[in-house]
Structure formats: C-alpha cells, structure tokens
N, C-alpha and C. Protein backbone atom coordinates (compact mmCIF):
# COMPACT_ATOMS: atom_id res chain seq x y z
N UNK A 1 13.92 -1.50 -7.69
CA UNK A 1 13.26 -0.45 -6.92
C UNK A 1 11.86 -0.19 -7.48
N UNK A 2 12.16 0.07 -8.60
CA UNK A 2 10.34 0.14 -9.59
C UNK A 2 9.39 -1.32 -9.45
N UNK A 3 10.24 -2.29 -9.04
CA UNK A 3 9.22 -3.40 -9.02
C UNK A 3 8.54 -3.37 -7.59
N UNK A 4 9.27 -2.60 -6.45
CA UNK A 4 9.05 -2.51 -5.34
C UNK A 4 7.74 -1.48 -5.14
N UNK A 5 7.92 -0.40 -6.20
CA UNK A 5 6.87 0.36 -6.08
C UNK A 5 5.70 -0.42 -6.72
N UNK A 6 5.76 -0.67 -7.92
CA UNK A 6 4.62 -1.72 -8.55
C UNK A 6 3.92 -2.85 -8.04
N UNK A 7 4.54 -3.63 -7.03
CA UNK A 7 3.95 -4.65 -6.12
C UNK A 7 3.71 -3.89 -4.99
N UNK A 8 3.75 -2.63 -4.76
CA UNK A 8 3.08 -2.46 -3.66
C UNK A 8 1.91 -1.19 -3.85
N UNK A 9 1.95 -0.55 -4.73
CA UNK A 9 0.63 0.12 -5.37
C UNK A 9 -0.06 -1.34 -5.59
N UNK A 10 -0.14 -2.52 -6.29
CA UNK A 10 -1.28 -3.55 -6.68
C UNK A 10 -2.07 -3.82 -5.02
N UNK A 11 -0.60 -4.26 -4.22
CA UNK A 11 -0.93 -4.98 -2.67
C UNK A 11 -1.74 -3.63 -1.89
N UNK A 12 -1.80 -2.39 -2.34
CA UNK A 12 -2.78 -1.32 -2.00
C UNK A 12 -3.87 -1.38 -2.30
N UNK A 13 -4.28 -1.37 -3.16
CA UNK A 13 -4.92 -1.61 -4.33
C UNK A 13 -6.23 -2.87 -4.09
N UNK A 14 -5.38 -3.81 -4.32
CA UNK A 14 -6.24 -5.36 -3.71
C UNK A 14 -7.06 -4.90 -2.39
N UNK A 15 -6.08 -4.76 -1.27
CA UNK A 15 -6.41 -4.49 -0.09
C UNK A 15 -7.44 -3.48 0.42
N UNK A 16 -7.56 -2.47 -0.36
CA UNK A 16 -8.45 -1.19 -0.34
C UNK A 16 -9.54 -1.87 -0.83
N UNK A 17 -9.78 -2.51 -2.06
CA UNK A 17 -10.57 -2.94 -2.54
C UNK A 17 -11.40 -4.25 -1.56
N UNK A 18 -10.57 -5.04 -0.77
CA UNK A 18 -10.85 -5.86 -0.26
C UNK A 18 -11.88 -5.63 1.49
N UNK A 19 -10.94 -4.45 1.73
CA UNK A 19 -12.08 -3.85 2.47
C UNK A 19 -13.50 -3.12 2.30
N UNK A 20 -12.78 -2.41 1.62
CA UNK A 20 -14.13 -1.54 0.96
C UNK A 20 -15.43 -2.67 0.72
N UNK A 21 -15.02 -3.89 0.26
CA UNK A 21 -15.96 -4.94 -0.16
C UNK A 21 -16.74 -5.29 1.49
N UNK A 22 -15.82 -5.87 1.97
CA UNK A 22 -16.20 -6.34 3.63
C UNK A 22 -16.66 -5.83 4.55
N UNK A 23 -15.67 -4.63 4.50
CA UNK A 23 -15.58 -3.42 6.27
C UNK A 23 -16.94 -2.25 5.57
N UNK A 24 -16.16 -1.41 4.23
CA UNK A 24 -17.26 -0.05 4.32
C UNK A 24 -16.31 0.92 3.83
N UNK A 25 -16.28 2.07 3.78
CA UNK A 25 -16.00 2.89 2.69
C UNK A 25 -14.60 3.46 3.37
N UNK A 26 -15.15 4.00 4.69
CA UNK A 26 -14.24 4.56 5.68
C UNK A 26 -12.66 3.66 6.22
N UNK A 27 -13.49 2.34 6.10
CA UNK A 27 -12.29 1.32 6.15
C UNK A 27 -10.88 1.00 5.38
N UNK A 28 -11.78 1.19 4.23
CA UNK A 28 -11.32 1.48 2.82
C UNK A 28 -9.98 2.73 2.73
N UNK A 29 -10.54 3.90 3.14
CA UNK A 29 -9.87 4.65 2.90
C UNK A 29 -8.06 4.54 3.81
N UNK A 30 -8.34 4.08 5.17
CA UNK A 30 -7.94 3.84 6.24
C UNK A 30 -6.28 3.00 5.95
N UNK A 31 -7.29 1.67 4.57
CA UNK A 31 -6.30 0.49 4.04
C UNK A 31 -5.42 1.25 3.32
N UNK A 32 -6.08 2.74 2.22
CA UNK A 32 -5.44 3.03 1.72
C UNK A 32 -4.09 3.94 1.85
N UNK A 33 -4.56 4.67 2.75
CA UNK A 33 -3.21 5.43 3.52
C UNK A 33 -2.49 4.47 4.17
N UNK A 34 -2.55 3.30 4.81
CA UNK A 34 -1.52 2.30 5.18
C UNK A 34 -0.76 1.80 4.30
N UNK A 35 -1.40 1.34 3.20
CA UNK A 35 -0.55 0.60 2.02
C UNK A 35 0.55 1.91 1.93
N UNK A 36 0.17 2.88 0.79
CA UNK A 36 1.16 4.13 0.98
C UNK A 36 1.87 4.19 2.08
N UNK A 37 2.21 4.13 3.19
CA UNK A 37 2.66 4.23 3.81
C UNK A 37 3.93 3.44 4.30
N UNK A 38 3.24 2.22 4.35
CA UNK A 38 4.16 0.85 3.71
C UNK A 38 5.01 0.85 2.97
N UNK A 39 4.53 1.19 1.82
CA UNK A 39 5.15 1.20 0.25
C UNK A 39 6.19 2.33 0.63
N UNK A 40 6.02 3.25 0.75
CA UNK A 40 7.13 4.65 0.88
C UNK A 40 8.36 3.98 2.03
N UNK A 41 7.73 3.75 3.26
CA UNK A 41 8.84 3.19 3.97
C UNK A 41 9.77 2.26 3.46
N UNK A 42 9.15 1.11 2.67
CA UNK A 42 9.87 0.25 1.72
C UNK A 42 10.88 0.90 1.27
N UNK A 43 10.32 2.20 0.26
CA UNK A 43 10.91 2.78 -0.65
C UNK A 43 12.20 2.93 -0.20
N UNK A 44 11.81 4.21 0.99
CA UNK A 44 12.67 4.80 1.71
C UNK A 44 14.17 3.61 2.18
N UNK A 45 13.50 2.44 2.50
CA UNK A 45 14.60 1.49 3.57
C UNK A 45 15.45 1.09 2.16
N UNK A 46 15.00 0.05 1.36
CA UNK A 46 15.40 -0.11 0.42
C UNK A 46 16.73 1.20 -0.46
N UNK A 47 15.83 2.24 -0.18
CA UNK A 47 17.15 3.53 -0.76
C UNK A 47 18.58 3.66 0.03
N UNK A 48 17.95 3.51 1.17
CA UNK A 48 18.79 3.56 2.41
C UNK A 48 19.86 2.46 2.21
N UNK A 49 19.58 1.22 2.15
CA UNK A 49 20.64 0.12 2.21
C UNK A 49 21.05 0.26 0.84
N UNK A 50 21.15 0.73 -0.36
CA UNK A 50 22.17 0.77 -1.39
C UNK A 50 23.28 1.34 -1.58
C-alpha cells in the first residue's frame, strides 16, 4: 500500500514537473491535482479490495 503511495507521489511529481517545463505554470498546477487524485483513488480501490 505504501509503495502505492510512493510511486505515485514520484509519477506526480515527474509529471508536474514535466509540464510546468513544456505547457506553463497553470498547467502544472492542473497535472498536480490530477496525479493526487489518481493516487487517492488508487489508494482508496486498493483499500477497498482487501
């Protein structure tokens, strides 16, 4: 479960960064509430099926 959170804060992370580089600041921010968002649902599904 902790590795689930840890690979997906980095895959935030990268991604935020990866826009921010390309798109612009606003883009950026945009990647970053998705990743979170992602990641929690993960969380959430993952809790769910144990």
């Amino acid at each position: 479960m902790e590795l689930i959170l840890a690979l997906g804060a980095i895959l935030t992370l990268a991604l935020v960064w990866a826009t921010v580089k390309f798109v612009g600041r606003g883009a950026g921010m945009a990647a970053l509430l998705l990743g979170i968002v992602v990641t929690a649902l993960l969380y959430v599904q993952l809790g769910l099926d144990r």
